[in-house]
N, C-alpha and C. Protein backbone atom coordinates (compact mmCIF):
# COMPACT_ATOMS: atom_id res chain seq x y z
N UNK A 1 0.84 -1.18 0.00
CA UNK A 1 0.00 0.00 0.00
C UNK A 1 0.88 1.24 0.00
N UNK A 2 0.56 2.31 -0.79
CA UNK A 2 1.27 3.47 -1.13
C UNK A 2 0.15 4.41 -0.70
N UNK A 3 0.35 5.77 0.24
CA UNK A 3 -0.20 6.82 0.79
C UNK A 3 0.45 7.88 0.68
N UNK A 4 0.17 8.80 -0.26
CA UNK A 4 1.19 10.28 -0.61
C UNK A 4 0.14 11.41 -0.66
N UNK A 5 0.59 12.59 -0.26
CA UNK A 5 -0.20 13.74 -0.73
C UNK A 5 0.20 14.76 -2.05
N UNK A 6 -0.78 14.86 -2.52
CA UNK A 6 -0.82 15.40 -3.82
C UNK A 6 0.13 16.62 -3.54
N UNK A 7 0.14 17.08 -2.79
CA UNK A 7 0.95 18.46 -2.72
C UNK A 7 2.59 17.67 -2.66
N UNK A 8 2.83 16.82 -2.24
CA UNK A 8 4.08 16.24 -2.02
C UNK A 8 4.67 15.72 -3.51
N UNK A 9 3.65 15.55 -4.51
CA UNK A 9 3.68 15.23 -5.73
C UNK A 9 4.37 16.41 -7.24
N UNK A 10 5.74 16.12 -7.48
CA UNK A 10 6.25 17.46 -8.20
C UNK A 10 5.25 17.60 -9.97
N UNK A 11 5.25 18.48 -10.27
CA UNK A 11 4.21 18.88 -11.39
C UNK A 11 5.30 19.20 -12.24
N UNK A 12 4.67 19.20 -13.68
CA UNK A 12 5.60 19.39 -14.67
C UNK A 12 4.72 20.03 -15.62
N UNK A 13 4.74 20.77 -16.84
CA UNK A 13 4.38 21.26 -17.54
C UNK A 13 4.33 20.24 -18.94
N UNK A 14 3.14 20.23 -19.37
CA UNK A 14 2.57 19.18 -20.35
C UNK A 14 3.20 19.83 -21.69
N UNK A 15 4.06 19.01 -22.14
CA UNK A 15 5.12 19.44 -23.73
C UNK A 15 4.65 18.75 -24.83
N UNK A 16 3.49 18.62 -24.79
CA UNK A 16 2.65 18.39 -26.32
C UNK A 16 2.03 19.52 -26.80
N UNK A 17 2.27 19.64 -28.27
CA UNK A 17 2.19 20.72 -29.06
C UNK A 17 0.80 20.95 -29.28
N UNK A 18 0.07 22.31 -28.66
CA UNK A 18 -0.99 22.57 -28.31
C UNK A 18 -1.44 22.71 -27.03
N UNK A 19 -0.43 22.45 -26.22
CA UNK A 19 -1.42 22.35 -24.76
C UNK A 19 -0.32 24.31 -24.18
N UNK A 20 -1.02 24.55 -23.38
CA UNK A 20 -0.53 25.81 -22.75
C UNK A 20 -1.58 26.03 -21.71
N UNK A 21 -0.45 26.24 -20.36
CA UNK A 21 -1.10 26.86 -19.05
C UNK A 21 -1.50 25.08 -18.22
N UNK A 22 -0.55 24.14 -18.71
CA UNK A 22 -1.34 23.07 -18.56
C UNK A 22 -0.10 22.02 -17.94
N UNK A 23 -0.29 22.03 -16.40
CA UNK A 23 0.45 21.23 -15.60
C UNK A 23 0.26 19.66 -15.37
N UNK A 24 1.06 19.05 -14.79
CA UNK A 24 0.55 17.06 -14.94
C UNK A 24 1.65 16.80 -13.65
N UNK A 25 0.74 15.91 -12.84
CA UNK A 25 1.57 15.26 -11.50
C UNK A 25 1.17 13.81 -11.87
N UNK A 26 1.70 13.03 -12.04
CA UNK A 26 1.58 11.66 -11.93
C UNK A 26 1.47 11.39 -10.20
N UNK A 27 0.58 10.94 -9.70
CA UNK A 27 0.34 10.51 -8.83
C UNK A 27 0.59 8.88 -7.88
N UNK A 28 0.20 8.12 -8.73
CA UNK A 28 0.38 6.74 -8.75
C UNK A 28 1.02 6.27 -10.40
N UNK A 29 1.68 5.31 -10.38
CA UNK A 29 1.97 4.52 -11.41
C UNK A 29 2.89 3.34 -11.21
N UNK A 30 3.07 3.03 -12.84
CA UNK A 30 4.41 1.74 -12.69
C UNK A 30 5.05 1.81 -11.81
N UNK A 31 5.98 2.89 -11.16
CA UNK A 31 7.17 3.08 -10.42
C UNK A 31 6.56 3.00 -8.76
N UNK A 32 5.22 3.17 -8.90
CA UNK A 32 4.61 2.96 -7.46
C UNK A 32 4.42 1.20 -7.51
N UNK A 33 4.20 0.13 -8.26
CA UNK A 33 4.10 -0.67 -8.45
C UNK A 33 2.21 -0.85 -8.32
N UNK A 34 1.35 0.27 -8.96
CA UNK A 34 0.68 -0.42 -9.67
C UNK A 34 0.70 -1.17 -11.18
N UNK A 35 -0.65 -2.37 -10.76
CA UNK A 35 -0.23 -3.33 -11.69
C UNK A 35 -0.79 -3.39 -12.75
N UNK A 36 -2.25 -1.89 -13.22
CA UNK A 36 -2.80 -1.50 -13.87
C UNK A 36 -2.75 -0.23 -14.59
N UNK A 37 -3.01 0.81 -13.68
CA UNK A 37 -3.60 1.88 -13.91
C UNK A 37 -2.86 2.87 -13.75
N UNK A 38 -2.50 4.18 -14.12
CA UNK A 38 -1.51 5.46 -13.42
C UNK A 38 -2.61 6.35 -13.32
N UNK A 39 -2.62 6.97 -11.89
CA UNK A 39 -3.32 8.39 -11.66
C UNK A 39 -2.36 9.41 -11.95
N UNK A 40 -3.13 10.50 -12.76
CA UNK A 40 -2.23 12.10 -12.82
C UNK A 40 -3.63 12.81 -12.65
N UNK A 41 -3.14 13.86 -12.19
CA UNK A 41 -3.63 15.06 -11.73
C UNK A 41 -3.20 16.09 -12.86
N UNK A 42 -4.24 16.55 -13.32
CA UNK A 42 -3.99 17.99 -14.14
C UNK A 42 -4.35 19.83 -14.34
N UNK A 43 -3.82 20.49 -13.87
CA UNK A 43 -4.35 21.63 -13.34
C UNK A 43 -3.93 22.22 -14.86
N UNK A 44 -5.04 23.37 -15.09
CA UNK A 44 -4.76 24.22 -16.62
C UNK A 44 -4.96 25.70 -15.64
N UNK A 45 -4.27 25.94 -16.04
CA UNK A 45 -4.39 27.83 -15.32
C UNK A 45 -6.00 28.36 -16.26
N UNK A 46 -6.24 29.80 -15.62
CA UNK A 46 -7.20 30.30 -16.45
C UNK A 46 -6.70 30.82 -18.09
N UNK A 47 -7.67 30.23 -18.83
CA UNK A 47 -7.45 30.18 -20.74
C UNK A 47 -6.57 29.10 -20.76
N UNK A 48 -6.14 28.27 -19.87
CA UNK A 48 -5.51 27.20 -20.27
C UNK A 48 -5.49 26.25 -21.02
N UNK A 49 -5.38 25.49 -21.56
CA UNK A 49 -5.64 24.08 -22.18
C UNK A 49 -4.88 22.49 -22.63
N UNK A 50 -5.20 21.71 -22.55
CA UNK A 50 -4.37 20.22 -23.14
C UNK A 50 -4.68 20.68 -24.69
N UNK A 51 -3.93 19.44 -25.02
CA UNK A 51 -3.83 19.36 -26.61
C UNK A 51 -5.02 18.88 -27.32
N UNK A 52 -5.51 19.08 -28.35
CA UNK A 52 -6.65 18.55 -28.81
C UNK A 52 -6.04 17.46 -29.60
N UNK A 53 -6.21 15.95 -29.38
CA UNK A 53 -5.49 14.77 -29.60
C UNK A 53 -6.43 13.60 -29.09
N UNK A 54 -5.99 12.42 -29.75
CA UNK A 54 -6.69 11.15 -29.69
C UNK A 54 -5.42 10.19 -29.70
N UNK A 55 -5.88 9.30 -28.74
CA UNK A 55 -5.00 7.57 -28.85
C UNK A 55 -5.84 7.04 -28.53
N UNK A 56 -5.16 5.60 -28.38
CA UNK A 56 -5.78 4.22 -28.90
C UNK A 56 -5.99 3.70 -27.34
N UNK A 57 -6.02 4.13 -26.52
CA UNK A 57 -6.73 4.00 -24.75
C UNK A 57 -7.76 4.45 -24.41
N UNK A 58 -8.30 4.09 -23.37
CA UNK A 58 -9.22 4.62 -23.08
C UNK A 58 -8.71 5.80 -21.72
N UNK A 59 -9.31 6.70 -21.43
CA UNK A 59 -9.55 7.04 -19.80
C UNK A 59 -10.21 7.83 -19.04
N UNK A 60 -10.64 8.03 -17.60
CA UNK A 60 -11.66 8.21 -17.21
C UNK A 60 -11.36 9.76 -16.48
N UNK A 61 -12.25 10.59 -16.56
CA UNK A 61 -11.52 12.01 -15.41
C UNK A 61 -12.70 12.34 -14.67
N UNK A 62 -12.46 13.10 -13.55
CA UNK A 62 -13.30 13.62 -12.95
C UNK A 62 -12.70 14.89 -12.51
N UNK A 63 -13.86 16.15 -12.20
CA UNK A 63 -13.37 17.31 -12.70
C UNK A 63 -13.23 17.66 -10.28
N UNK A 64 -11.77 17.86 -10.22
CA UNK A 64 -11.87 18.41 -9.00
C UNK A 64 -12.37 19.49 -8.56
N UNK A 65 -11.94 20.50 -9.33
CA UNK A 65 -12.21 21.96 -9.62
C UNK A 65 -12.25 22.66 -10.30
N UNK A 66 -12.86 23.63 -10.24
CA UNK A 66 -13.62 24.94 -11.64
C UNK A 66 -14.07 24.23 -12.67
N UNK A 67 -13.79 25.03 -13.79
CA UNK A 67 -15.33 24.39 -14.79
C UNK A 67 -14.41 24.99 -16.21
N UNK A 68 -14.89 24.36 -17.01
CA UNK A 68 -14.61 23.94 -18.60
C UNK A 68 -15.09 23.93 -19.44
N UNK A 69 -14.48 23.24 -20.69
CA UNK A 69 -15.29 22.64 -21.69
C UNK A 69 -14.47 21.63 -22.19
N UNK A 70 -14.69 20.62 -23.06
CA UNK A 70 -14.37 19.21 -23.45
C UNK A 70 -14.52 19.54 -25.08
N UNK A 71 -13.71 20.00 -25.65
CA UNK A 71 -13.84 19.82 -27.01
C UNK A 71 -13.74 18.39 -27.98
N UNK A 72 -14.85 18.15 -28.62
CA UNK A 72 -14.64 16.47 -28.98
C UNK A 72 -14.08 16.57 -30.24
N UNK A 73 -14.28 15.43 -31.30
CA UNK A 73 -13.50 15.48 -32.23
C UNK A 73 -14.56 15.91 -33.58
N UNK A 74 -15.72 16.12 -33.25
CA UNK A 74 -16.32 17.02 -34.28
C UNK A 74 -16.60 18.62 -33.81
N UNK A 75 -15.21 19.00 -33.06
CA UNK A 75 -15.06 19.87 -32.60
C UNK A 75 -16.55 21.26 -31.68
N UNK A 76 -17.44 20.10 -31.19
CA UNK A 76 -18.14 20.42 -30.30
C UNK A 76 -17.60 20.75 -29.07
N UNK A 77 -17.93 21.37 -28.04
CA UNK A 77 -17.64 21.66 -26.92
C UNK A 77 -18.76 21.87 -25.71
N UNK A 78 -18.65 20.83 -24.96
CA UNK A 78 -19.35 20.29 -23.61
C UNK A 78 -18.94 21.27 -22.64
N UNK A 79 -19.61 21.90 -22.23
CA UNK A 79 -19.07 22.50 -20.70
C UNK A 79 -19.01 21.20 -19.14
N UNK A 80 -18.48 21.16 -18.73
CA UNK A 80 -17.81 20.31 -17.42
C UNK A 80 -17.26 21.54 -16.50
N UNK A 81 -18.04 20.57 -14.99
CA UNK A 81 -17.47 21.32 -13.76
C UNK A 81 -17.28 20.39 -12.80
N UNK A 82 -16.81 20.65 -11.74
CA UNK A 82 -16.54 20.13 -10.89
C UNK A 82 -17.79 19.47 -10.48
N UNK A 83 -17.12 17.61 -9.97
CA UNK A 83 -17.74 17.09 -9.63
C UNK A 83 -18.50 15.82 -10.86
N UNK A 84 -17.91 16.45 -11.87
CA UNK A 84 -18.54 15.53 -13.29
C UNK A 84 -17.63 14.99 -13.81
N UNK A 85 -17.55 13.56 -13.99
CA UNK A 85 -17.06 12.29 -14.59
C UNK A 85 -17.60 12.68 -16.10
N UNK A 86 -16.34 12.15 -16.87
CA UNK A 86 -15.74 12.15 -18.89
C UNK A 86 -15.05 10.66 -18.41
N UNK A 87 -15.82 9.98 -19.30
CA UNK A 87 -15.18 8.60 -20.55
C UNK A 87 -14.81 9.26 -21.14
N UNK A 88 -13.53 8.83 -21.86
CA UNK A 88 -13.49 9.55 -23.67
C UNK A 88 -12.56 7.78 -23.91
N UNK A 89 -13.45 7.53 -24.62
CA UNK A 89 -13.15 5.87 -25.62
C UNK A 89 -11.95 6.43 -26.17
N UNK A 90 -11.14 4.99 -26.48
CA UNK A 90 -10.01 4.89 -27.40
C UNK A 90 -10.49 5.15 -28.58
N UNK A 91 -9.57 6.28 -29.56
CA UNK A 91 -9.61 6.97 -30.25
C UNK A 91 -10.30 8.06 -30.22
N UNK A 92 -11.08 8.18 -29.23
CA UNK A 92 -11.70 9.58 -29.47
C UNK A 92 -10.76 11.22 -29.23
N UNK A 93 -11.30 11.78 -30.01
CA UNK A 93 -10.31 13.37 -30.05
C UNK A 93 -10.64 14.08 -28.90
N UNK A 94 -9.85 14.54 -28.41
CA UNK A 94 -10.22 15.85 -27.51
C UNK A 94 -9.35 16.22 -27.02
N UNK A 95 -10.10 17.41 -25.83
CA UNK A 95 -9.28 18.84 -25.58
C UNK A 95 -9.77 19.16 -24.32
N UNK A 96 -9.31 19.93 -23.36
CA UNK A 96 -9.58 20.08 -22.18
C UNK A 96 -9.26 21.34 -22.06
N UNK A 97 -10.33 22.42 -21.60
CA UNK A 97 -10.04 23.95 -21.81
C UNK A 97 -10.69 24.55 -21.02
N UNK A 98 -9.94 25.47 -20.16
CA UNK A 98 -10.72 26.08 -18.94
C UNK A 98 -10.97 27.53 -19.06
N UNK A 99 -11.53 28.42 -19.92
CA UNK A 99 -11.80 29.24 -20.47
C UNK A 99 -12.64 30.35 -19.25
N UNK A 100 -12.03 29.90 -17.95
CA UNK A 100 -12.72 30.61 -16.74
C UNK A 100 -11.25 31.42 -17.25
N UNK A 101 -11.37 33.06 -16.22
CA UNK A 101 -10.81 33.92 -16.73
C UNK A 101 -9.95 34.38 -15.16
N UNK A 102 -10.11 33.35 -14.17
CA UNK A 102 -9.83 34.04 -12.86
C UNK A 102 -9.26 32.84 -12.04
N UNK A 103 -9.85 31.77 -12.72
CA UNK A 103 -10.46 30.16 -11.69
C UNK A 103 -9.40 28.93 -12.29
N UNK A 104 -8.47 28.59 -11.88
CA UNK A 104 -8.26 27.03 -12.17
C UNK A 104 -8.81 26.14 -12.30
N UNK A 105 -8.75 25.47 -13.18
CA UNK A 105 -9.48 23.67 -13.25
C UNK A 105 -8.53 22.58 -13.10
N UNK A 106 -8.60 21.51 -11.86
CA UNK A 106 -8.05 20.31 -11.69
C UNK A 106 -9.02 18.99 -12.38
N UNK A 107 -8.07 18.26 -12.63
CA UNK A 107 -8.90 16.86 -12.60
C UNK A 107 -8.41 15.87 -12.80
N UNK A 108 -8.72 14.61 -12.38
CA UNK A 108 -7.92 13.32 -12.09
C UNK A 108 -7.53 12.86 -13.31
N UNK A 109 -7.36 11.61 -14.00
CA UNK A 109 -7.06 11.58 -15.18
C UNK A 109 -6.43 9.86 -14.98
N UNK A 110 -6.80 8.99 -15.26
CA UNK A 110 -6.39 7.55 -14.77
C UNK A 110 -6.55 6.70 -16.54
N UNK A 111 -5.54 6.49 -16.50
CA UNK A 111 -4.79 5.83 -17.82
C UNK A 111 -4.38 4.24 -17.24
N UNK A 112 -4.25 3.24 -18.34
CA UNK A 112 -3.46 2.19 -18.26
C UNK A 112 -2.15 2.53 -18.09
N UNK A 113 -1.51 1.57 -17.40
CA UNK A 113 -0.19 2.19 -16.32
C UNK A 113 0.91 3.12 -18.02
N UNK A 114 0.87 1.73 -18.76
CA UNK A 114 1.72 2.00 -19.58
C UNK A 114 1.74 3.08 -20.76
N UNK A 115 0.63 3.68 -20.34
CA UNK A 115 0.64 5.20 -21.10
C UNK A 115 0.99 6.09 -20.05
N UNK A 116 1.26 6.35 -19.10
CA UNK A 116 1.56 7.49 -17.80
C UNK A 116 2.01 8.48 -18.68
């Protein structure tokens, strides 16, 4: 059993082309010796965003804090806030964009280990 606090967890800045204002803590993973899954944590500053991108995994998020939108791959956009669970299926496109102007958005983000 592994017990850490997220604040104890160092953050790094997400270096895929398109993302800006957009931090990543791996939380749990391989190196923790899970035997599935990696948790990261992702905070986007305000106007922030991930990359608008698709792979071949699936994974699940839930929104810790502030509020968003989910751009899909017919470039629609869902608003999401805290407290609301996103599937996005393998292959599906998307984008994660916090277009609050004051407010951060966190949210969990749990992948098969071997994509971390």
């Amino acid at each position: 059993m592994k017990i850490i606090k997220l604040s104890d967890v160092p953050a790094s800045e997400v270096q895929m082309e398109g993302a800006c204002g957009a931090k990543r803590q791996l939380v749990l993973g391989a190196a923790d010796g899970a035997p599935n899954f990696s948790l990261r944590v992702f905070r986007l500053e305000p106007g922030g965003q991930t990359p608008f991108h698709g792979h071949a995994w699936e994974h699940e998020n839930y929104i810790l804090k502030g509020q968003g939108l989910i751009r899909q791959g017919n470039n629609a956009e869902i608003p999401v806030q805290q407290g609301d669970f996103v599937l996005v299926l393998p292959g599906e496109k998307h984008q994660y964009i916090n277009n609050s102007e004051t407010e951060e958005m966190e949210f969990i983000c749990l992948v098969p280990k071997e994509y971390e």
